[in-house]
C-alpha atoms as a PDB file:
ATOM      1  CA  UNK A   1     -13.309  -1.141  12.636  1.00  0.00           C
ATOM      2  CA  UNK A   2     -15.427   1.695  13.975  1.00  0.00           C
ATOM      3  CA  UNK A   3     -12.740   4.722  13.170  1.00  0.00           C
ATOM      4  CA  UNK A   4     -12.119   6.863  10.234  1.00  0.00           C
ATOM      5  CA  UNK A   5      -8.429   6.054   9.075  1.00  0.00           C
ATOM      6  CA  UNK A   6      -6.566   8.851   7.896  1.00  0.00           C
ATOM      7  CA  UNK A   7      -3.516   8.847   4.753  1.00  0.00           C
ATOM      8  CA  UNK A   8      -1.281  11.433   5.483  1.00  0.00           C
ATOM      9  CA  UNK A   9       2.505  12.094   4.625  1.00  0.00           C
ATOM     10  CA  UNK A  10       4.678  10.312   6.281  1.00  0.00           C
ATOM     11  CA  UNK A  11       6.990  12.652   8.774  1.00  0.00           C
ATOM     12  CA  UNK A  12      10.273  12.428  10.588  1.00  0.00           C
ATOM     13  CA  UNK A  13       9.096  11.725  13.757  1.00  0.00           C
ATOM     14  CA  UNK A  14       7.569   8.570  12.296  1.00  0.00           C
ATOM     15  CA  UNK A  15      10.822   7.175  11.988  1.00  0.00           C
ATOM     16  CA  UNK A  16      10.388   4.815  15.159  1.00  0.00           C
ATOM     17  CA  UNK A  17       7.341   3.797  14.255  1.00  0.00           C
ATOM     18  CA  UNK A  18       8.169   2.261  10.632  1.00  0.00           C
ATOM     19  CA  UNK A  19      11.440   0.770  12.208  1.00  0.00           C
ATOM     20  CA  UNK A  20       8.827  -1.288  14.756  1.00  0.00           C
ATOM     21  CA  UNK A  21       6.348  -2.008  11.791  1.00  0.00           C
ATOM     22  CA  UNK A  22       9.531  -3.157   9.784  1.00  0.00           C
ATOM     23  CA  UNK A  23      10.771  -5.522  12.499  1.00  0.00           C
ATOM     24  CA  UNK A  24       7.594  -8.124  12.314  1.00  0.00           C
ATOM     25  CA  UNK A  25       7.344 -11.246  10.927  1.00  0.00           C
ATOM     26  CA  UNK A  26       7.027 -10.954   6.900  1.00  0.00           C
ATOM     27  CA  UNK A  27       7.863  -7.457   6.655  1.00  0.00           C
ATOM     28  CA  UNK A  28      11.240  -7.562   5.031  1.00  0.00           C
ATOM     29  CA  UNK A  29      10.007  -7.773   1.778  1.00  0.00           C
ATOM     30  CA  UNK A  30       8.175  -4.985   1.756  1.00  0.00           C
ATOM     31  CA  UNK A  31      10.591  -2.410   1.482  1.00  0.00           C
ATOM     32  CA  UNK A  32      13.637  -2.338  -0.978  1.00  0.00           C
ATOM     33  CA  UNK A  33      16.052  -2.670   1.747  1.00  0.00           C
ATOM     34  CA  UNK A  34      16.152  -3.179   5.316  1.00  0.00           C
ATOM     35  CA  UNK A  35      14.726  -0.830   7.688  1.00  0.00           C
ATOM     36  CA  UNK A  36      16.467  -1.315  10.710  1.00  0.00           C
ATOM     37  CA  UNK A  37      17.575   1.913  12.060  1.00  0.00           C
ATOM     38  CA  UNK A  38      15.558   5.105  12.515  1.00  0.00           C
ATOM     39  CA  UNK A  39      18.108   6.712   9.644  1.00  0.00           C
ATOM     40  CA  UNK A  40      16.747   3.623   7.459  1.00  0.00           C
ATOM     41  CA  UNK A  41      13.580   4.778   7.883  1.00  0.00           C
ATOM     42  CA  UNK A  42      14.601   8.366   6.918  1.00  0.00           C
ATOM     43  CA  UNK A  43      16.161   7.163   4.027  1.00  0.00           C
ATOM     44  CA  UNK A  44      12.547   4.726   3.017  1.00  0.00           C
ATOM     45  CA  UNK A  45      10.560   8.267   3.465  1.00  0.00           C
ATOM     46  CA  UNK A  46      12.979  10.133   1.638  1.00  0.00           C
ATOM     47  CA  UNK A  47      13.048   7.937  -1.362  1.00  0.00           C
ATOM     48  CA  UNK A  48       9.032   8.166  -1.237  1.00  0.00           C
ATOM     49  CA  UNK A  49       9.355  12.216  -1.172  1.00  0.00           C
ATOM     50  CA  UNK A  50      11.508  12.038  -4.099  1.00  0.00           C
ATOM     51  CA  UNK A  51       9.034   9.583  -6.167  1.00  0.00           C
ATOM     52  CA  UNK A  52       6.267  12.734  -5.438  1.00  0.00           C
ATOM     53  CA  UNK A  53       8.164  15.325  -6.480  1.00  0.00           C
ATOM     54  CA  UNK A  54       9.221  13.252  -9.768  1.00  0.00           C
ATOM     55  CA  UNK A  55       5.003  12.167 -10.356  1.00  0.00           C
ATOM     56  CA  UNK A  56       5.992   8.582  -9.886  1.00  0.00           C
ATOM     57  CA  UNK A  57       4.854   7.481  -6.589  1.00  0.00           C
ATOM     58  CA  UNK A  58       3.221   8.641  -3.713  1.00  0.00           C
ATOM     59  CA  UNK A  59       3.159   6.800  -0.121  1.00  0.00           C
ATOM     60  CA  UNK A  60       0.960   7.847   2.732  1.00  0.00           C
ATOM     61  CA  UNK A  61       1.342   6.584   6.419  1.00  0.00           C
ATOM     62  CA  UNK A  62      -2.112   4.974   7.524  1.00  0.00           C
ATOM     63  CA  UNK A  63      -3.241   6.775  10.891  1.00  0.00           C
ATOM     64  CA  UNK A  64      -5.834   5.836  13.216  1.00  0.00           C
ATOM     65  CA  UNK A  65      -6.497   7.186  16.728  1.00  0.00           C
ATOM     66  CA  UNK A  66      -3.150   8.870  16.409  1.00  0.00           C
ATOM     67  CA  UNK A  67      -1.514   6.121  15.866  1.00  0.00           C
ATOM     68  CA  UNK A  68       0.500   4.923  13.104  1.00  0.00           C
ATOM     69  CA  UNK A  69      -1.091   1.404  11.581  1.00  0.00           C
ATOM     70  CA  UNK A  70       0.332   1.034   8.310  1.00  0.00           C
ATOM     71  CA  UNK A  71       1.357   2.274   4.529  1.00  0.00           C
ATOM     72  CA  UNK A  72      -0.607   2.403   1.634  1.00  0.00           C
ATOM     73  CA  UNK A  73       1.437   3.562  -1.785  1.00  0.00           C
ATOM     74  CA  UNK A  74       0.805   3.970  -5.299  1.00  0.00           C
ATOM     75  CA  UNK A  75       3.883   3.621  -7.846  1.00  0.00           C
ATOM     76  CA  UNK A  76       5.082   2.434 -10.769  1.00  0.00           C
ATOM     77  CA  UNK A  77       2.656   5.692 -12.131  1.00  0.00           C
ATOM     78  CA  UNK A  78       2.520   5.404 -16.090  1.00  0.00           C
ATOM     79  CA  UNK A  79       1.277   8.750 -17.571  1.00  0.00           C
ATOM     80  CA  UNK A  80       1.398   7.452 -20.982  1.00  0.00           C
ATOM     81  CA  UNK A  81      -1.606   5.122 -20.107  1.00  0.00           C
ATOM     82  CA  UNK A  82      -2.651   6.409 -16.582  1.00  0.00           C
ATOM     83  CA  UNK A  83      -1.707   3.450 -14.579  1.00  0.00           C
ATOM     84  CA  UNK A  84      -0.173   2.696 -11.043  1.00  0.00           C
ATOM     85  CA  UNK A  85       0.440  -0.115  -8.643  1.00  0.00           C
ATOM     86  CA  UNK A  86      -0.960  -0.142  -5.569  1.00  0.00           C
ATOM     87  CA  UNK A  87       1.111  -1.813  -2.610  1.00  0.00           C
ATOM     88  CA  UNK A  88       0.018  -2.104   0.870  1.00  0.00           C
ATOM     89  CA  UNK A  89       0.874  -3.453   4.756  1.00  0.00           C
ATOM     90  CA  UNK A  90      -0.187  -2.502   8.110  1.00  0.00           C
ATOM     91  CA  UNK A  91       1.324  -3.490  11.769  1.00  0.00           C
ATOM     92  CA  UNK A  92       0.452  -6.673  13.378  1.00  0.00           C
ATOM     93  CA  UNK A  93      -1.560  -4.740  16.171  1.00  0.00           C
ATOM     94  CA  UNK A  94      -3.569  -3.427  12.945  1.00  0.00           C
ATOM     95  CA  UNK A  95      -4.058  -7.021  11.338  1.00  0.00           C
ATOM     96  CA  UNK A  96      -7.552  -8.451  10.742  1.00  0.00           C
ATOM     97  CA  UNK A  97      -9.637  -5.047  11.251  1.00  0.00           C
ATOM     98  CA  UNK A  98     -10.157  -3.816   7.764  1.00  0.00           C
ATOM     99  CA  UNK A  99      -7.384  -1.010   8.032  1.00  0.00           C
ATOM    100  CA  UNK A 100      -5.459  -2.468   5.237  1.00  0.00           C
ATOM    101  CA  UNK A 101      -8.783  -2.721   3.429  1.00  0.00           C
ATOM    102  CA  UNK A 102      -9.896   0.381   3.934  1.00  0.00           C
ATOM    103  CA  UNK A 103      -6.404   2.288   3.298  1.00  0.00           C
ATOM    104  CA  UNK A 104      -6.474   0.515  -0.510  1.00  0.00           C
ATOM    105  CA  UNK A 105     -10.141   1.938  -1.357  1.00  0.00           C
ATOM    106  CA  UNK A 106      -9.112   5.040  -0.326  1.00  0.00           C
ATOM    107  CA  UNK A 107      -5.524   5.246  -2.245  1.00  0.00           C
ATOM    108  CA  UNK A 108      -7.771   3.910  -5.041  1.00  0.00           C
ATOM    109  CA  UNK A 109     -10.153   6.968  -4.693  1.00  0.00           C
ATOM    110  CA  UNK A 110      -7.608   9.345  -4.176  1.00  0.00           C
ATOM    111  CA  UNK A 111      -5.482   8.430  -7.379  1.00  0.00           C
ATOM    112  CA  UNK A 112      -8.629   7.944  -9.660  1.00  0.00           C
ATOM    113  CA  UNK A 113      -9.568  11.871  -8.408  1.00  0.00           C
ATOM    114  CA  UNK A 114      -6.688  12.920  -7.721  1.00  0.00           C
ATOM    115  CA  UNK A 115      -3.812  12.097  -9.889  1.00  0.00           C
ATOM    116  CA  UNK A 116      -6.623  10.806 -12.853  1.00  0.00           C
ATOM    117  CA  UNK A 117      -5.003   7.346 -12.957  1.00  0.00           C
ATOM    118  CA  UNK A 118      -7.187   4.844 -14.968  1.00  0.00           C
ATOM    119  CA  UNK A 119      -6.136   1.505 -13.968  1.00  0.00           C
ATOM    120  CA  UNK A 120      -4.787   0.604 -10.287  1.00  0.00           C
ATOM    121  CA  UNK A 121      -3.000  -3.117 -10.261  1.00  0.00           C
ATOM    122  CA  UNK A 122      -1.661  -4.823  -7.420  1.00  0.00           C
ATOM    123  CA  UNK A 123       0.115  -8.519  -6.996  1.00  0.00           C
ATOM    124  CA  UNK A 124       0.554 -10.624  -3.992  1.00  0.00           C
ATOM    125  CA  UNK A 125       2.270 -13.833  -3.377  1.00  0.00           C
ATOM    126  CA  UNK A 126      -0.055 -16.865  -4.220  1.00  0.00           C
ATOM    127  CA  UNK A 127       0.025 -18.065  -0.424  1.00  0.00           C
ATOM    128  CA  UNK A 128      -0.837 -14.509   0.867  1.00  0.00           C
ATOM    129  CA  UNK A 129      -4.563 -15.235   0.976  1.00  0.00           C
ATOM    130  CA  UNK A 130      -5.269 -12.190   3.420  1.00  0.00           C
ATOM    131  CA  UNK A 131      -4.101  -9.929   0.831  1.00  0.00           C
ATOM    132  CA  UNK A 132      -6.093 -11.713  -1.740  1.00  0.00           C
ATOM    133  CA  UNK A 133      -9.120 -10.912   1.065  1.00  0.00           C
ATOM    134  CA  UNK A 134      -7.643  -7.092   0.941  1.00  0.00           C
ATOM    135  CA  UNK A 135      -7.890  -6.736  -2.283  1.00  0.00           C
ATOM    136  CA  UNK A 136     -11.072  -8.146  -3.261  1.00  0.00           C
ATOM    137  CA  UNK A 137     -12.617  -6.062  -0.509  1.00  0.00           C
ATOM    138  CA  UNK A 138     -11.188  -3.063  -1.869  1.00  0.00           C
ATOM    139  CA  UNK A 139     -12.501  -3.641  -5.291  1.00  0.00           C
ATOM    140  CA  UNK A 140      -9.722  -5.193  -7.498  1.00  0.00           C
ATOM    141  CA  UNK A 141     -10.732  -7.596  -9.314  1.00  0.00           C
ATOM    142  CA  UNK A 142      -8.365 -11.013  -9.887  1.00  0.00           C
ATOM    143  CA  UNK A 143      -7.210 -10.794 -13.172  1.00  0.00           C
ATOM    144  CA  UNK A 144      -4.010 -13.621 -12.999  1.00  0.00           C
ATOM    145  CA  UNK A 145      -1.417 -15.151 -11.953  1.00  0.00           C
ATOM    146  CA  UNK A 146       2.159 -14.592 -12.777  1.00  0.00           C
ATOM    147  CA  UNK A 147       4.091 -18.370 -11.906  1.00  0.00           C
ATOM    148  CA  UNK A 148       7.486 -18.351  -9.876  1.00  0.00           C
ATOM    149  CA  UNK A 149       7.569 -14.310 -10.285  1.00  0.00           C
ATOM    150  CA  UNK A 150       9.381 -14.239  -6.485  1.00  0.00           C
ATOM    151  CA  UNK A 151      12.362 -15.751  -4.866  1.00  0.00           C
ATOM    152  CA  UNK A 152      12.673 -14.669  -1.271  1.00  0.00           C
ATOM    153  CA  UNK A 153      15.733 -17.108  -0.250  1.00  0.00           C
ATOM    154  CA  UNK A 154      15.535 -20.220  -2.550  1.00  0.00           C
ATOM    155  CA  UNK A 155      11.895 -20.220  -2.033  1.00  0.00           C
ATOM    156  CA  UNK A 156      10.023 -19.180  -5.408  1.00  0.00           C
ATOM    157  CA  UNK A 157       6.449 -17.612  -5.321  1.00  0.00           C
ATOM    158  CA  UNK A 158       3.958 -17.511  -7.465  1.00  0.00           C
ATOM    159  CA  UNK A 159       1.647 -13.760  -7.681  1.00  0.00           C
ATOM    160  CA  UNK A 160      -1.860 -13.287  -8.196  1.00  0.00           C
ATOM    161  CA  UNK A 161      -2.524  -9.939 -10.088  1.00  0.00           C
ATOM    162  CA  UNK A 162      -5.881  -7.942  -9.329  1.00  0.00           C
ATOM    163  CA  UNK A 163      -6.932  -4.566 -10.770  1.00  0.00           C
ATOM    164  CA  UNK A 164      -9.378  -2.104 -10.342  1.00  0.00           C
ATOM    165  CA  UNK A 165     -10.487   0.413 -12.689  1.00  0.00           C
ATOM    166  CA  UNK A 166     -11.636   4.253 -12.200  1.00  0.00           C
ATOM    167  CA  UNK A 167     -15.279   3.001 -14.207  1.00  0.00           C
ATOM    168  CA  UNK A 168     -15.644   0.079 -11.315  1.00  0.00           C
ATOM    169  CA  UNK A 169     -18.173   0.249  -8.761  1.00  0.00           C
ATOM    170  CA  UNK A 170     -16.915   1.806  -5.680  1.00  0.00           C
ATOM    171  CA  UNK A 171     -16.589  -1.243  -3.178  1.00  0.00           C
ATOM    172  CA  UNK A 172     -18.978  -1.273   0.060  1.00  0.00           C
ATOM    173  CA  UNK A 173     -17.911  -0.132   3.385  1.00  0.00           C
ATOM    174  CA  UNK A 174     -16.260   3.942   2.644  1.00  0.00           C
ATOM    175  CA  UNK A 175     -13.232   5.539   2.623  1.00  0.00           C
ATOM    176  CA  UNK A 176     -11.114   7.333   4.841  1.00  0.00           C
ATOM    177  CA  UNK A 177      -9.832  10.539   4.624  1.00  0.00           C
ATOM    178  CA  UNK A 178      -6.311  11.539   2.634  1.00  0.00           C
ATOM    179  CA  UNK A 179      -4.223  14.688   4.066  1.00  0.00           C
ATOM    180  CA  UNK A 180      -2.321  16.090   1.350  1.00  0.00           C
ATOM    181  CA  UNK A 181       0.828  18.740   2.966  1.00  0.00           C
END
């Protein structure tokens, strides 16, 4: 990949940017609801500032070269037993060059240090096998499958769970950097 990546907030005048990232092929399943308009997009960001403020989730745009690549998030934070899912996408110019890779190990880093989460899981669909690749490479371990968990249309999906724990070996390959505002 050759440059650092960088998770930072995401900002208003990224607005344009996640409505373009939103508009590829596959990418309307990865936010709650559609992201079509620039004020979608504000809305998306805004629920992610609210999920910080409440301790429950915390999203950070994936820069590199200035440029806005992709999303990296963990949610679904569990205090009780210091837990989180990890979710992930990048553009389609960012595809294929270890961005999406690299923004995971880092998120993973940040909310082992950081927030002093335990246990990081993640799930992708069962025919998603360059997430599986993503994962792996970031250093969550397959732990499962969960059968028919999706239905996108009348299409049902199967999910392959992977984890990685704060005691794992840090995977090969670095980190970026994470700017906190």
């Amino acid at each position: 990949m050759g440059e650092t990546l960088t998770l930072r907030p995401w900002l208003d005048e990224d607005a344009a940017a996640l409505v373009t990232a939103f508009a590829g092929v596959g990418m309307a399943s990865q936010a709650g609801r559609p992201v079509h308009t620039e004020d979608d997009a504000r809305q998306w960001m805004t629920g992610w500032d609210r999920a910080a403020e409440e301790g429950s989730g915390f999203a950070f745009a994936v820069e590199r070269g200035g440029e806005v690549v992709g999303n990296v998030a963990v949610a679904a934070i569990e205090r009780r037993h210091d837990t989180g899912w990890v979710s992930y996408w990048t553009t389609a110019r960012a595809r294929g060059q270890g961005v999406a890779t690299m923004a995971a190990a880092t998120m993973a880093e940040w909310a082992f240090g950081r927030l002093g989460l335990f246990r990081l899981e993640l799930g992708h669909r069962g025919d998603n096998q360059a997430s599986c690749r993503v994962a792996a490479a970031a250093g969550f371990r397959f732990e499962g499958l969960e059968r028919s968990k999706l239905r996108y249309g009348d299409v049902r999906y199967d999910v392959e769970l992977h984890a990685r724990l704060a005691t794992d070996p840090r995977p090969p390959g670095g980190t970026g950097t994470v700017v906190e505002v």
